[in-house]
PDB file of N, CA and C in Angstrom:
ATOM      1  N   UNK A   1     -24.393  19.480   0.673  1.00  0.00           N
ATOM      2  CA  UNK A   1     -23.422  19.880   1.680  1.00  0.00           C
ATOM      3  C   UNK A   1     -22.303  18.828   1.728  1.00  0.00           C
ATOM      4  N   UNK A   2     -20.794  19.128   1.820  1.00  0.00           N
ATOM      5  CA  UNK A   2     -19.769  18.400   1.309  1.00  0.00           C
ATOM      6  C   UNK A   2     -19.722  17.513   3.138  1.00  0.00           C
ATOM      7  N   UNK A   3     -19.385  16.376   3.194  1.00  0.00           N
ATOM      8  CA  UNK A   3     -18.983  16.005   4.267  1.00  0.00           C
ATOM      9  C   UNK A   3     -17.810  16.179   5.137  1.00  0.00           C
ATOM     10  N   UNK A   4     -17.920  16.154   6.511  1.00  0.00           N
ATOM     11  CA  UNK A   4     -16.942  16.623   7.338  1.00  0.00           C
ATOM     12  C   UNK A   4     -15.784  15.767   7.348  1.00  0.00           C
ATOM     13  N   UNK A   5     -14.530  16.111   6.697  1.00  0.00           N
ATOM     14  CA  UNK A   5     -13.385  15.752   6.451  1.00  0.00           C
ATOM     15  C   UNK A   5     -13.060  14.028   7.230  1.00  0.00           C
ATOM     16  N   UNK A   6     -13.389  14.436   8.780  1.00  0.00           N
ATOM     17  CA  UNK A   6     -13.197  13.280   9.531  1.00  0.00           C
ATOM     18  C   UNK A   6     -14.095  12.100   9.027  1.00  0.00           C
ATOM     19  N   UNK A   7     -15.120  12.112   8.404  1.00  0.00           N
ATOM     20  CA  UNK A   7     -15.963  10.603   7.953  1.00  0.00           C
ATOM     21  C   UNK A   7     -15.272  10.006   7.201  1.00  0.00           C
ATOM     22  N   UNK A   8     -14.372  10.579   6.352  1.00  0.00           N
ATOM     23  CA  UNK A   8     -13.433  10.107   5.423  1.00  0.00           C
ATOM     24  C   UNK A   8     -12.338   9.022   6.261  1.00  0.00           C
ATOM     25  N   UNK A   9     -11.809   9.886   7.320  1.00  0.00           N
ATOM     26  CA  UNK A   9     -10.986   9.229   7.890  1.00  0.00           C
ATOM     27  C   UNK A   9     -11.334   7.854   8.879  1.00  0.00           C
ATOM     28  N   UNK A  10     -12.444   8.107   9.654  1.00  0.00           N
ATOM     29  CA  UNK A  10     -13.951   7.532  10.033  1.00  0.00           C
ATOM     30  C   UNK A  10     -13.824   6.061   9.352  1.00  0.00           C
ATOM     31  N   UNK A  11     -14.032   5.933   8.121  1.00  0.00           N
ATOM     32  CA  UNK A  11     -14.647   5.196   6.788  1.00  0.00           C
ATOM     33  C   UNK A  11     -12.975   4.269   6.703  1.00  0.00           C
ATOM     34  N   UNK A  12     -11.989   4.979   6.518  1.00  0.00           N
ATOM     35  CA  UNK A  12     -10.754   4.404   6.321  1.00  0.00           C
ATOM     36  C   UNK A  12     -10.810   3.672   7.661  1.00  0.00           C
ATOM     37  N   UNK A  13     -10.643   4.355   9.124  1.00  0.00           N
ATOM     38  CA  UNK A  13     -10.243   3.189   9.876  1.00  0.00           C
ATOM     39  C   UNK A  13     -10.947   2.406  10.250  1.00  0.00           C
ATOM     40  N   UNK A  14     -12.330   2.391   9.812  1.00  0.00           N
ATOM     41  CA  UNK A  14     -13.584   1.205   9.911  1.00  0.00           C
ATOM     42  C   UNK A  14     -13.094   0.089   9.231  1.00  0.00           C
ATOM     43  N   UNK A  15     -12.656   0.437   8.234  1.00  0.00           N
ATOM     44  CA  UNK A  15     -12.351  -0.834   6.620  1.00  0.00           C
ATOM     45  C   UNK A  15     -11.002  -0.955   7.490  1.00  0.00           C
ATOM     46  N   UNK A  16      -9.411  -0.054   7.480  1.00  0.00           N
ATOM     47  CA  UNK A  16      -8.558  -0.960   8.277  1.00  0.00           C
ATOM     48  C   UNK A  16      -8.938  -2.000   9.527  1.00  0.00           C
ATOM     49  N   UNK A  17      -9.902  -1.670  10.582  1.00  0.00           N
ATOM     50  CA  UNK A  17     -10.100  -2.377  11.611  1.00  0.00           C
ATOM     51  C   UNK A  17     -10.553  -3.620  11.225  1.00  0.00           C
ATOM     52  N   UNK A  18     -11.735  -3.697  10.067  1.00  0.00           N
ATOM     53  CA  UNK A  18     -11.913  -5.215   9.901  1.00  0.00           C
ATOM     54  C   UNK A  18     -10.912  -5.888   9.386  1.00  0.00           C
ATOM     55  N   UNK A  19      -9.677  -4.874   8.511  1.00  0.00           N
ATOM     56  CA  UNK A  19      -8.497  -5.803   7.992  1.00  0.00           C
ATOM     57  C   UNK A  19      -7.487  -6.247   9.178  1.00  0.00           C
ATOM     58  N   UNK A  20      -7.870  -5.915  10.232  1.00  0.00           N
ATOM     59  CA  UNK A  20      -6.823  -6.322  11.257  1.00  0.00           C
ATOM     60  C   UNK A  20      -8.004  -7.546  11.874  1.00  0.00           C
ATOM     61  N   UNK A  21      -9.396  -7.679  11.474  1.00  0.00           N
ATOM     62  CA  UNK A  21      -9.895  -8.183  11.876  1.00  0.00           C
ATOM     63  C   UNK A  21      -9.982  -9.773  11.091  1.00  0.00           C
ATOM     64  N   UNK A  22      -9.780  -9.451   9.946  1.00  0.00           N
ATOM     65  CA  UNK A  22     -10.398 -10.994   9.098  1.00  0.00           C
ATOM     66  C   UNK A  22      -8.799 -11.285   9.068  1.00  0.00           C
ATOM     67  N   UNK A  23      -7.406 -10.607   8.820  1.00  0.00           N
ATOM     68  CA  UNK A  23      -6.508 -11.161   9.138  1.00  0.00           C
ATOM     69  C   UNK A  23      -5.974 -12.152  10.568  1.00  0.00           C
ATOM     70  N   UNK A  24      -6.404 -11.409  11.719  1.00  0.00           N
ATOM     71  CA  UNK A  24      -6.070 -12.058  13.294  1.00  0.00           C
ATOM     72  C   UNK A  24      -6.185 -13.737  13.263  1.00  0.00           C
ATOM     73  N   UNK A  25      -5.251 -13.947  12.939  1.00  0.00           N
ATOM     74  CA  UNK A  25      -4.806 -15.595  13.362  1.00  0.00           C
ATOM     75  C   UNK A  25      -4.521 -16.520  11.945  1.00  0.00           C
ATOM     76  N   UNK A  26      -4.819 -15.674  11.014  1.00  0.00           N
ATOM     77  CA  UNK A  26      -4.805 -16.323   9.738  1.00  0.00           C
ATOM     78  C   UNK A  26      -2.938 -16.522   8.971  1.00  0.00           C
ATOM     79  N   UNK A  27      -2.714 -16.875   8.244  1.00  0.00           N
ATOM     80  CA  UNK A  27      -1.593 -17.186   7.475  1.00  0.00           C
ATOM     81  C   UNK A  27      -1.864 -17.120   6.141  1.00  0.00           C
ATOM     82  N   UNK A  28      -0.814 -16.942   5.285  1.00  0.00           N
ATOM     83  CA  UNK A  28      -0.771 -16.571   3.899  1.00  0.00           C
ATOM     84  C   UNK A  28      -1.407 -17.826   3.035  1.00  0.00           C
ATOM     85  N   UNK A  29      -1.288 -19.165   3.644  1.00  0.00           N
ATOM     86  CA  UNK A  29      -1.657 -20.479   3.338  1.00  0.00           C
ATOM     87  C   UNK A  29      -3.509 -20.212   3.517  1.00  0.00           C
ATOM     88  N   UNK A  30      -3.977 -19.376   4.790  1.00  0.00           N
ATOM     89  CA  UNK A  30      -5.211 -19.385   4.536  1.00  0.00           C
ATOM     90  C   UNK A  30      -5.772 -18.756   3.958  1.00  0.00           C
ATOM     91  N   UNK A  31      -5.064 -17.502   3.625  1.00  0.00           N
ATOM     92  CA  UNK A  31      -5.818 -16.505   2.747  1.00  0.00           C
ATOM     93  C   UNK A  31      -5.612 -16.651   1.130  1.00  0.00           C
ATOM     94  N   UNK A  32      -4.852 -17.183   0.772  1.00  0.00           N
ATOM     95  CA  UNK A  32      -4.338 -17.729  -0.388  1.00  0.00           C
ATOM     96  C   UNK A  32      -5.694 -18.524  -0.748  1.00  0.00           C
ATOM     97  N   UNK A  33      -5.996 -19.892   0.283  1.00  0.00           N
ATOM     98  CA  UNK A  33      -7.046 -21.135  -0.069  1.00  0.00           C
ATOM     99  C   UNK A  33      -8.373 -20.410  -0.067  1.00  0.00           C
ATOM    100  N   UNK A  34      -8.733 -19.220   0.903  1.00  0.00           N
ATOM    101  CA  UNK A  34      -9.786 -18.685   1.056  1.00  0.00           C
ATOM    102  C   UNK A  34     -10.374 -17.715   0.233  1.00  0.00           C
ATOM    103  N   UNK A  35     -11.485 -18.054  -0.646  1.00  0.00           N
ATOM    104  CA  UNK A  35     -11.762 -16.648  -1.376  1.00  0.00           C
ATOM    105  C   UNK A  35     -12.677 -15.969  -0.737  1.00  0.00           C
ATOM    106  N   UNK A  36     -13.135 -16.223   0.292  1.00  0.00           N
ATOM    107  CA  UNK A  36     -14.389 -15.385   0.522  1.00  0.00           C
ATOM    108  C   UNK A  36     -13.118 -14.671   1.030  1.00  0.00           C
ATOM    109  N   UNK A  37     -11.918 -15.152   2.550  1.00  0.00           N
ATOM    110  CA  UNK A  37     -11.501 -14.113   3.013  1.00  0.00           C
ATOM    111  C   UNK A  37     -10.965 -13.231   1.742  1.00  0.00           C
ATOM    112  N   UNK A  38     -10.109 -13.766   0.748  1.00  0.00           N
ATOM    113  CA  UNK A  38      -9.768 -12.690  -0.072  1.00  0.00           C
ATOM    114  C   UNK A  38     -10.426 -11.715  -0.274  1.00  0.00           C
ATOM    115  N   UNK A  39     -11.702 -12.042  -0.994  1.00  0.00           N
ATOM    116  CA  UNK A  39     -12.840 -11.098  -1.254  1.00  0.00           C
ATOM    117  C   UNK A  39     -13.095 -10.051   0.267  1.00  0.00           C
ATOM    118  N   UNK A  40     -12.770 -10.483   0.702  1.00  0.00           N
ATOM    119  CA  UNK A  40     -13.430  -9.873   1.985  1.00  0.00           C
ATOM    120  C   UNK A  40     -12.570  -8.423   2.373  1.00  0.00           C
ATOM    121  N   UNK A  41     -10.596  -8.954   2.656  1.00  0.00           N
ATOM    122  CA  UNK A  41      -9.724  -8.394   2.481  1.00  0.00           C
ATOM    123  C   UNK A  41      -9.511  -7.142   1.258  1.00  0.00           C
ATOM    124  N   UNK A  42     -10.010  -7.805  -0.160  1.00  0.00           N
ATOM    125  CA  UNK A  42      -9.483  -7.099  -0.749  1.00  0.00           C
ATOM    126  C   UNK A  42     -10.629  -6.021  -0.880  1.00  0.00           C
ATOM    127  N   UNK A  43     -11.566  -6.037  -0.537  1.00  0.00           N
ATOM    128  CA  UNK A  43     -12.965  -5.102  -0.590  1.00  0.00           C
ATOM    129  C   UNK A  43     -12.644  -3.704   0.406  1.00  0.00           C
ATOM    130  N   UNK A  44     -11.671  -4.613   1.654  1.00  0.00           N
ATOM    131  CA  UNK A  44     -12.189  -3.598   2.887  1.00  0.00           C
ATOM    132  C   UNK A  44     -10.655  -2.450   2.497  1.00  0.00           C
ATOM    133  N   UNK A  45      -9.715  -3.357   1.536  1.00  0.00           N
ATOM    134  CA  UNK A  45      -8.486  -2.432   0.828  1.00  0.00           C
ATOM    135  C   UNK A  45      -9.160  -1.277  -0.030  1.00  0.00           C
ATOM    136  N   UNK A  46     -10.059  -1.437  -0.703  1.00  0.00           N
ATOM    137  CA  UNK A  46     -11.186  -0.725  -1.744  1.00  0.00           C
ATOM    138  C   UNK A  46     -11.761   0.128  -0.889  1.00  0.00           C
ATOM    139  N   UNK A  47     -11.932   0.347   0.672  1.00  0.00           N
ATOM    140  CA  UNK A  47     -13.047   0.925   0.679  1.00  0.00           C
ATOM    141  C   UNK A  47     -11.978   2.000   1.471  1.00  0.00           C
ATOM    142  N   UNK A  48     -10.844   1.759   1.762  1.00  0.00           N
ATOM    143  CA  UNK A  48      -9.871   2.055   2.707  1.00  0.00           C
ATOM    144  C   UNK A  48      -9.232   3.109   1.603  1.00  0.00           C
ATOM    145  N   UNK A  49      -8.474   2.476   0.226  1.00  0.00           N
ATOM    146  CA  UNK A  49      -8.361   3.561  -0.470  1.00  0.00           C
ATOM    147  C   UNK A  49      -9.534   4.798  -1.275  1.00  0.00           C
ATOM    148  N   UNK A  50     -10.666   4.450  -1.355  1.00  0.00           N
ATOM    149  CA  UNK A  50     -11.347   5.043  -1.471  1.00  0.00           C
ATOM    150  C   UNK A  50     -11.965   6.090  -0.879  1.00  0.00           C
ATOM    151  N   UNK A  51     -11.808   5.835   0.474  1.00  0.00           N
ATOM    152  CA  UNK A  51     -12.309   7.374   1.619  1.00  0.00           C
ATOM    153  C   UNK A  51     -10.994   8.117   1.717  1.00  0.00           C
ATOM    154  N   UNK A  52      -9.733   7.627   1.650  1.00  0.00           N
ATOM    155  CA  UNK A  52      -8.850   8.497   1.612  1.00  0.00           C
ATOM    156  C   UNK A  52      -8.244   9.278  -0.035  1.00  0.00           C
ATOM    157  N   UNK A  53      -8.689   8.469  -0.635  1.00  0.00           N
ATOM    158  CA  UNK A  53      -8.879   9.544  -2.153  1.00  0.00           C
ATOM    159  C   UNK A  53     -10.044  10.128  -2.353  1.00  0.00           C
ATOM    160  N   UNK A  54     -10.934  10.162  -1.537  1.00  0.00           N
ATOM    161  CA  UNK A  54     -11.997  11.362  -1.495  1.00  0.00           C
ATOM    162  C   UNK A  54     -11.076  12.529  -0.359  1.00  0.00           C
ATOM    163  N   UNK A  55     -10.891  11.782   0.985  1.00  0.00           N
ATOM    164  CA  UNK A  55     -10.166  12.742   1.767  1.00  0.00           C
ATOM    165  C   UNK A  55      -9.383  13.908   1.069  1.00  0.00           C
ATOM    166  N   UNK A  56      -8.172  13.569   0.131  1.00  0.00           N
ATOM    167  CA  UNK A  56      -7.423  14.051  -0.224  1.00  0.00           C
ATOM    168  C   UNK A  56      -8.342  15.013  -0.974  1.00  0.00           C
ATOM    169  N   UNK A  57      -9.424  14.828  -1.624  1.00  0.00           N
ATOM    170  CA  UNK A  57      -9.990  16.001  -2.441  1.00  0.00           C
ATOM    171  C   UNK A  57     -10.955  17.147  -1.344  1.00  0.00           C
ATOM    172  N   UNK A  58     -10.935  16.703  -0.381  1.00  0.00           N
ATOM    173  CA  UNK A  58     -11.771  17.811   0.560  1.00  0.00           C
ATOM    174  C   UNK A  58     -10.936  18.239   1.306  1.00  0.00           C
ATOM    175  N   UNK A  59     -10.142  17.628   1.908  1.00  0.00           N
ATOM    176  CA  UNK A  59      -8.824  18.308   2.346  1.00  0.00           C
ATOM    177  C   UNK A  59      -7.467  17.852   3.089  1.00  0.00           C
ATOM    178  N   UNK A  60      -6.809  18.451   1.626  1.00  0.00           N
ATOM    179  CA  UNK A  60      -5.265  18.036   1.066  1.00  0.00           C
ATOM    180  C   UNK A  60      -4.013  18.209   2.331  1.00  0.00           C
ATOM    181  N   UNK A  61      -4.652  18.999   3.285  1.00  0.00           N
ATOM    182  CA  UNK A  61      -3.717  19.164   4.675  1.00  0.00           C
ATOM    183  C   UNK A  61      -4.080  18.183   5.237  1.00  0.00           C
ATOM    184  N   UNK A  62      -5.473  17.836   5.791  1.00  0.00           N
ATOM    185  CA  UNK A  62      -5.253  16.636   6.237  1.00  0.00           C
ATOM    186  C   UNK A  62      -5.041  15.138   5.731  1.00  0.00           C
ATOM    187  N   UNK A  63      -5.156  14.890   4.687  1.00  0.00           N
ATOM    188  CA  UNK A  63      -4.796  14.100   3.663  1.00  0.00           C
ATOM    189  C   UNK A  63      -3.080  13.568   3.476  1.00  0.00           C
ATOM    190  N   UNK A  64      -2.781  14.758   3.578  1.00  0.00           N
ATOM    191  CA  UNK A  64      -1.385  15.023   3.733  1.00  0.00           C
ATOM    192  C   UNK A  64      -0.501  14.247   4.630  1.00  0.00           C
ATOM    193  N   UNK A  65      -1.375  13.955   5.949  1.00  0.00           N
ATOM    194  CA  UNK A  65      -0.416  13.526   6.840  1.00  0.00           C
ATOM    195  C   UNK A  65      -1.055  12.282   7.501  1.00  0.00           C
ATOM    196  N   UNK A  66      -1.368  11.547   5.951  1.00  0.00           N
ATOM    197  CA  UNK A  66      -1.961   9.775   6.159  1.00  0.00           C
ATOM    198  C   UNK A  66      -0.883   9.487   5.274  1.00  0.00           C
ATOM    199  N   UNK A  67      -0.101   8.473   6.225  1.00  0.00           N
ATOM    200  CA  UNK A  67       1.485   8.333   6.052  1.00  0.00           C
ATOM    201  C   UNK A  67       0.752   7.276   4.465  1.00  0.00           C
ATOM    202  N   UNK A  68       1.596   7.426   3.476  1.00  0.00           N
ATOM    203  CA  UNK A  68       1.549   6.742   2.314  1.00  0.00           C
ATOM    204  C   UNK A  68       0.464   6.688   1.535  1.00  0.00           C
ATOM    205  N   UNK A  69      -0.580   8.004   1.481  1.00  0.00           N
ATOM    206  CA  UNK A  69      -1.348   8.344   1.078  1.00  0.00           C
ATOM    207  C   UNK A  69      -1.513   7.830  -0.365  1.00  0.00           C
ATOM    208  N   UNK A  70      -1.083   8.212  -1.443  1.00  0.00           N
ATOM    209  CA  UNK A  70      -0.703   8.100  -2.253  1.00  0.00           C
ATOM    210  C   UNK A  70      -0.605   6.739  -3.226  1.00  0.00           C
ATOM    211  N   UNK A  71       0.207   5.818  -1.880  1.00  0.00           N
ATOM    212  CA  UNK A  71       0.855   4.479  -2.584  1.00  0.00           C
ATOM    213  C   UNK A  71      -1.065   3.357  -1.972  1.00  0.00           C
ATOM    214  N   UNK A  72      -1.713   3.795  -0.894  1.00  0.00           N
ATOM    215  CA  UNK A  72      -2.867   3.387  -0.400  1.00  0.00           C
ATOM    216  C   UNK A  72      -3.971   3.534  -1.415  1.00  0.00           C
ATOM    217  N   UNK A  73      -3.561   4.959  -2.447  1.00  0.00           N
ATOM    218  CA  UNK A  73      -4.590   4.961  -3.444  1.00  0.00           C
ATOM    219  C   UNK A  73      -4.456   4.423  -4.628  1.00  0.00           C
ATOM    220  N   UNK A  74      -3.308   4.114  -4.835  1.00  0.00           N
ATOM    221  CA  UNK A  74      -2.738   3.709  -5.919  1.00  0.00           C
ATOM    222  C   UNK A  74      -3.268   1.822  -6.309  1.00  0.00           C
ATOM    223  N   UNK A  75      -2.777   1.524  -4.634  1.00  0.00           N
ATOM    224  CA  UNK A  75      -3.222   0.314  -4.740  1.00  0.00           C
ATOM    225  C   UNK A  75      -4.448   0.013  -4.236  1.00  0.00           C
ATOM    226  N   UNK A  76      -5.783   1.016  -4.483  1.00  0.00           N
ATOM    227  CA  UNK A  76      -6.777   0.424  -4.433  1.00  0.00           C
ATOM    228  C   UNK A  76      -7.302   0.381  -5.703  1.00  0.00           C
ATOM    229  N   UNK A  77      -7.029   1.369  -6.654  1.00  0.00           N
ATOM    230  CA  UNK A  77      -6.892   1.439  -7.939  1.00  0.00           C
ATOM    231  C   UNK A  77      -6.287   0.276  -8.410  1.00  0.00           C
ATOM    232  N   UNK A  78      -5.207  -0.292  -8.331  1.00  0.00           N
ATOM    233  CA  UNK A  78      -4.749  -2.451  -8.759  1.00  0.00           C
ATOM    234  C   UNK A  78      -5.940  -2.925  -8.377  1.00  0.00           C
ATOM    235  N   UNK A  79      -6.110  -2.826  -6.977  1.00  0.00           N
ATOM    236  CA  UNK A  79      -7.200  -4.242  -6.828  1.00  0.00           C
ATOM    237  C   UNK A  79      -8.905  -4.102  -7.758  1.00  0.00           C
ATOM    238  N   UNK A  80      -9.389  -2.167  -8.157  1.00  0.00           N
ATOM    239  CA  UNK A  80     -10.364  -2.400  -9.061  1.00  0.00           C
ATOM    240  C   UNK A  80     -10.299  -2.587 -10.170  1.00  0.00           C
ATOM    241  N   UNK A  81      -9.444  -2.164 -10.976  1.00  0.00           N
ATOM    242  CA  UNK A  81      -9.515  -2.211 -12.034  1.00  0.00           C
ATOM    243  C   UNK A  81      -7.962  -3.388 -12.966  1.00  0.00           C
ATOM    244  N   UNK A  82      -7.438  -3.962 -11.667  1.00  0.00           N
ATOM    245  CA  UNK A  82      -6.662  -4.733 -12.264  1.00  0.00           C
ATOM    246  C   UNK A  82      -7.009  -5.966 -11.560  1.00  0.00           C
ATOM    247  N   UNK A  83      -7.985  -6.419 -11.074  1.00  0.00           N
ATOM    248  CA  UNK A  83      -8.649  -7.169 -10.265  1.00  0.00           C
ATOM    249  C   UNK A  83      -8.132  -9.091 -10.987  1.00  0.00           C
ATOM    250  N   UNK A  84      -7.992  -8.750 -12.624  1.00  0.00           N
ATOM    251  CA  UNK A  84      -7.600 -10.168 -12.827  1.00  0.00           C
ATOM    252  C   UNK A  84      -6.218 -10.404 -12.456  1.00  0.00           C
ATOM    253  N   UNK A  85      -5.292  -9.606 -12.055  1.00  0.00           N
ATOM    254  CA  UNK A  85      -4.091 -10.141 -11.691  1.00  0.00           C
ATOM    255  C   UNK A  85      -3.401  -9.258 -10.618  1.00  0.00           C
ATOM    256  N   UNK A  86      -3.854  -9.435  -9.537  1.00  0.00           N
ATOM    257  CA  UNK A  86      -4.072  -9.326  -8.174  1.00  0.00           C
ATOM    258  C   UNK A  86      -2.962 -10.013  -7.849  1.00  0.00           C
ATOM    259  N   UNK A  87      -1.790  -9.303  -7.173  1.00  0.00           N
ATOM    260  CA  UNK A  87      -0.796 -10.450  -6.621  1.00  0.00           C
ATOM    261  C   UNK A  87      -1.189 -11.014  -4.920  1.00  0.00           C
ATOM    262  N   UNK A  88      -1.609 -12.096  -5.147  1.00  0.00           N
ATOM    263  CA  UNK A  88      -2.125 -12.546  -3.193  1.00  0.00           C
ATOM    264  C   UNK A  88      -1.206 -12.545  -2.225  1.00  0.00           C
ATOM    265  N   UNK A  89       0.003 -12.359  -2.524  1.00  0.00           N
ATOM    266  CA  UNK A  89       0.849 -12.263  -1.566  1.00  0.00           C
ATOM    267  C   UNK A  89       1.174 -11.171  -1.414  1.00  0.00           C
ATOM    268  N   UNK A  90       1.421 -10.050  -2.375  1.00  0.00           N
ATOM    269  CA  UNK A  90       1.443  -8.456  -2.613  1.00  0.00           C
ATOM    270  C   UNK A  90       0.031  -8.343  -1.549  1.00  0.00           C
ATOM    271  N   UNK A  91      -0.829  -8.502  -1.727  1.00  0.00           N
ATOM    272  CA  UNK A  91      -1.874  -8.468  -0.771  1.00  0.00           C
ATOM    273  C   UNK A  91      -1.667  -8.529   0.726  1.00  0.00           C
ATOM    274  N   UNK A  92      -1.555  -9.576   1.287  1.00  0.00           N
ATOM    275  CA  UNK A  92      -0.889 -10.482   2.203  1.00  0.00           C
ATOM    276  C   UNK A  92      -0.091  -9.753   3.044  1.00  0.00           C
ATOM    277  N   UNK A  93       1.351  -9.553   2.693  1.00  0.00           N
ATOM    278  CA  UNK A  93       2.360  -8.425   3.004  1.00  0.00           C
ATOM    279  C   UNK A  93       1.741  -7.637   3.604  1.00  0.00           C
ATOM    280  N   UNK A  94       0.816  -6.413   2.314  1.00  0.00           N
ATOM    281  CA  UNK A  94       0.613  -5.202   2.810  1.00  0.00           C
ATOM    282  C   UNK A  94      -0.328  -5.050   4.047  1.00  0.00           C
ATOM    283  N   UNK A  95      -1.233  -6.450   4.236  1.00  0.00           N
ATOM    284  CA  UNK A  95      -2.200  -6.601   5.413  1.00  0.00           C
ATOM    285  C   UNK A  95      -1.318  -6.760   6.270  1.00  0.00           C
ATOM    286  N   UNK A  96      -0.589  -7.420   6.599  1.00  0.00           N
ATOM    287  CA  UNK A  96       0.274  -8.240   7.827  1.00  0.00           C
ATOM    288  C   UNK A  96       1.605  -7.069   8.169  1.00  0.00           C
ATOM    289  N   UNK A  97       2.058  -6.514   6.819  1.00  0.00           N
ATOM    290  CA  UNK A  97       3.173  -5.014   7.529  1.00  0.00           C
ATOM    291  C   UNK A  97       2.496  -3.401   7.487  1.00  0.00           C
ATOM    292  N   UNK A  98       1.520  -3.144   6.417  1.00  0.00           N
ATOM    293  CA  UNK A  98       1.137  -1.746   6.796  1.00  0.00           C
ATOM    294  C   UNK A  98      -0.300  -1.646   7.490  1.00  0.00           C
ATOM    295  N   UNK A  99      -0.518  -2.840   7.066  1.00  0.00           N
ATOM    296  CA  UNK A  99      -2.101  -2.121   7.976  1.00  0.00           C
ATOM    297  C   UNK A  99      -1.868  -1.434   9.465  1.00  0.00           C
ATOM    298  N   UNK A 100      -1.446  -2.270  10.298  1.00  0.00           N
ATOM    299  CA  UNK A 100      -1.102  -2.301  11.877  1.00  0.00           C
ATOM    300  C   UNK A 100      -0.513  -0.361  11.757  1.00  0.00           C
ATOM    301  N   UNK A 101       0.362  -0.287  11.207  1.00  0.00           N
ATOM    302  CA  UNK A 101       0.904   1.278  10.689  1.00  0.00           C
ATOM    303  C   UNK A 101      -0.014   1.954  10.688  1.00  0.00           C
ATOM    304  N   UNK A 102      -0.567   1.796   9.357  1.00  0.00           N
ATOM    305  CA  UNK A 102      -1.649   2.725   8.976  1.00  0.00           C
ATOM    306  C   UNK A 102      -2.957   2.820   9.897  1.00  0.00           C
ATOM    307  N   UNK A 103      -3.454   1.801  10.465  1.00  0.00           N
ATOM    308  CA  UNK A 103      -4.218   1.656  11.270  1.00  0.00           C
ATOM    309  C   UNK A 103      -3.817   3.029  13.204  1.00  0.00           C
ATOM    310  N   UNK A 104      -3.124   2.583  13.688  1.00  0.00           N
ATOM    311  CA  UNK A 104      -2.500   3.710  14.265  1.00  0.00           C
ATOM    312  C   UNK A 104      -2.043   5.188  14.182  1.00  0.00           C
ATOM    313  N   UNK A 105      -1.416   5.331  12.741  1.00  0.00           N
ATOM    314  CA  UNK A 105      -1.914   6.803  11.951  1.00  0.00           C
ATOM    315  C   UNK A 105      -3.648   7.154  11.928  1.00  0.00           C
ATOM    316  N   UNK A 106      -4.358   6.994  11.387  1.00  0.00           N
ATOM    317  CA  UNK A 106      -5.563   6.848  11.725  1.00  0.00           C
ATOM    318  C   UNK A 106      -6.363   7.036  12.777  1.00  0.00           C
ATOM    319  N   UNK A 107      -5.856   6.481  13.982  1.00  0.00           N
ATOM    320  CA  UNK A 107      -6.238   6.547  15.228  1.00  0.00           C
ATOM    321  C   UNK A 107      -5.968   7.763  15.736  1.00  0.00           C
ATOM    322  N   UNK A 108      -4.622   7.864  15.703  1.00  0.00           N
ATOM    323  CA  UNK A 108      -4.121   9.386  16.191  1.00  0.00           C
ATOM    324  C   UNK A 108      -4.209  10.352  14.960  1.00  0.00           C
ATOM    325  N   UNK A 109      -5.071  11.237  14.030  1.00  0.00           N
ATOM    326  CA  UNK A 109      -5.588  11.808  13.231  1.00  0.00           C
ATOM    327  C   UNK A 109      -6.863  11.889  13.725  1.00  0.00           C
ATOM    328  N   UNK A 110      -7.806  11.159  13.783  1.00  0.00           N
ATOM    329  CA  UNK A 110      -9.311  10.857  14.067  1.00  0.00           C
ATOM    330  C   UNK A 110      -8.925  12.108  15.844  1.00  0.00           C
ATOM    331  N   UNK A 111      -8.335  11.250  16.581  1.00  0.00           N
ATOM    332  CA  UNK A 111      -8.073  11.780  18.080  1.00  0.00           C
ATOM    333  C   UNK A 111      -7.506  12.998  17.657  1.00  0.00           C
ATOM    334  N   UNK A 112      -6.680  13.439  17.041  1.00  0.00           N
ATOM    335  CA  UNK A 112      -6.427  14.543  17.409  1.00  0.00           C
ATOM    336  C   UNK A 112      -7.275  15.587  16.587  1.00  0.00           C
ATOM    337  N   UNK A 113      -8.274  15.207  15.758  1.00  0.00           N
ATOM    338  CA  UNK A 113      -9.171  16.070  14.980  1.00  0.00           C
ATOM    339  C   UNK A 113     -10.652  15.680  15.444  1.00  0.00           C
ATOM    340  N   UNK A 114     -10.590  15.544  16.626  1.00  0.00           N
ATOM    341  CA  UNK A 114     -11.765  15.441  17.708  1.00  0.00           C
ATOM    342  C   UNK A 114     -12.296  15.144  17.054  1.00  0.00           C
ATOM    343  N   UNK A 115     -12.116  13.429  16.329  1.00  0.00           N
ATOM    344  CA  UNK A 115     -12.951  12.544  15.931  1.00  0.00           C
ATOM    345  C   UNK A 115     -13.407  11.066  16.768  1.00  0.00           C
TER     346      UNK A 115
END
């Protein structure tokens, strides 16, 4: 039995929330020196594009309207399979300007699909 569309979304803002979580108070200087946080960051990016490129295959309407769908899967695809040259500040950025975004899309999707 295929799962209910919303776990997908569920799964994405679990992995954004800890990225708003292991980021809160940190700087590019710490995440740079830190590999566990890296590792940590770039895992919860992996797991974030990953429920929403399943999303998109169960369903493409709601999929549709996870702002930057697309560019979220794209770059979880860099961090697996291009994992040796990972830009940390390309990283960095996208935690510190889209998460907070995407994280709020998410919220209101989940809420309004009585999740």
């Amino acid at each position: 039995m295929p799962r209910d569309p919303r776990t997908y979304l569920w799964d994405a803002r679990q992995a954004v929330g800890l990225l708003l979580r292991f980021g809160a108070g940190k700087t590019f200087a710490d995440y740079r020196d830190d590999p566990m946080l890296r590792s940590a960051v770039e895992r919860q990016f992996e797991i974030t594009g990953e429920a929403l490129n399943q999303l998109r295959k169960v369903d493409a309407e709601l999929a549709a309207r996870v702002p930057d769908l697309n560019r979220i899967v794209a770059f979880r695809n860099i961090l697996i399979h291009g994992y040796a040259s990972v830009d940390d500040a390309l990283v960095w950025q996208t935690l510190t300007d889209k998460v907070p975004v995407l994280e709020a899309a998410l919220r209101d999707l989940l809420d309004g699909a009585g999740g």
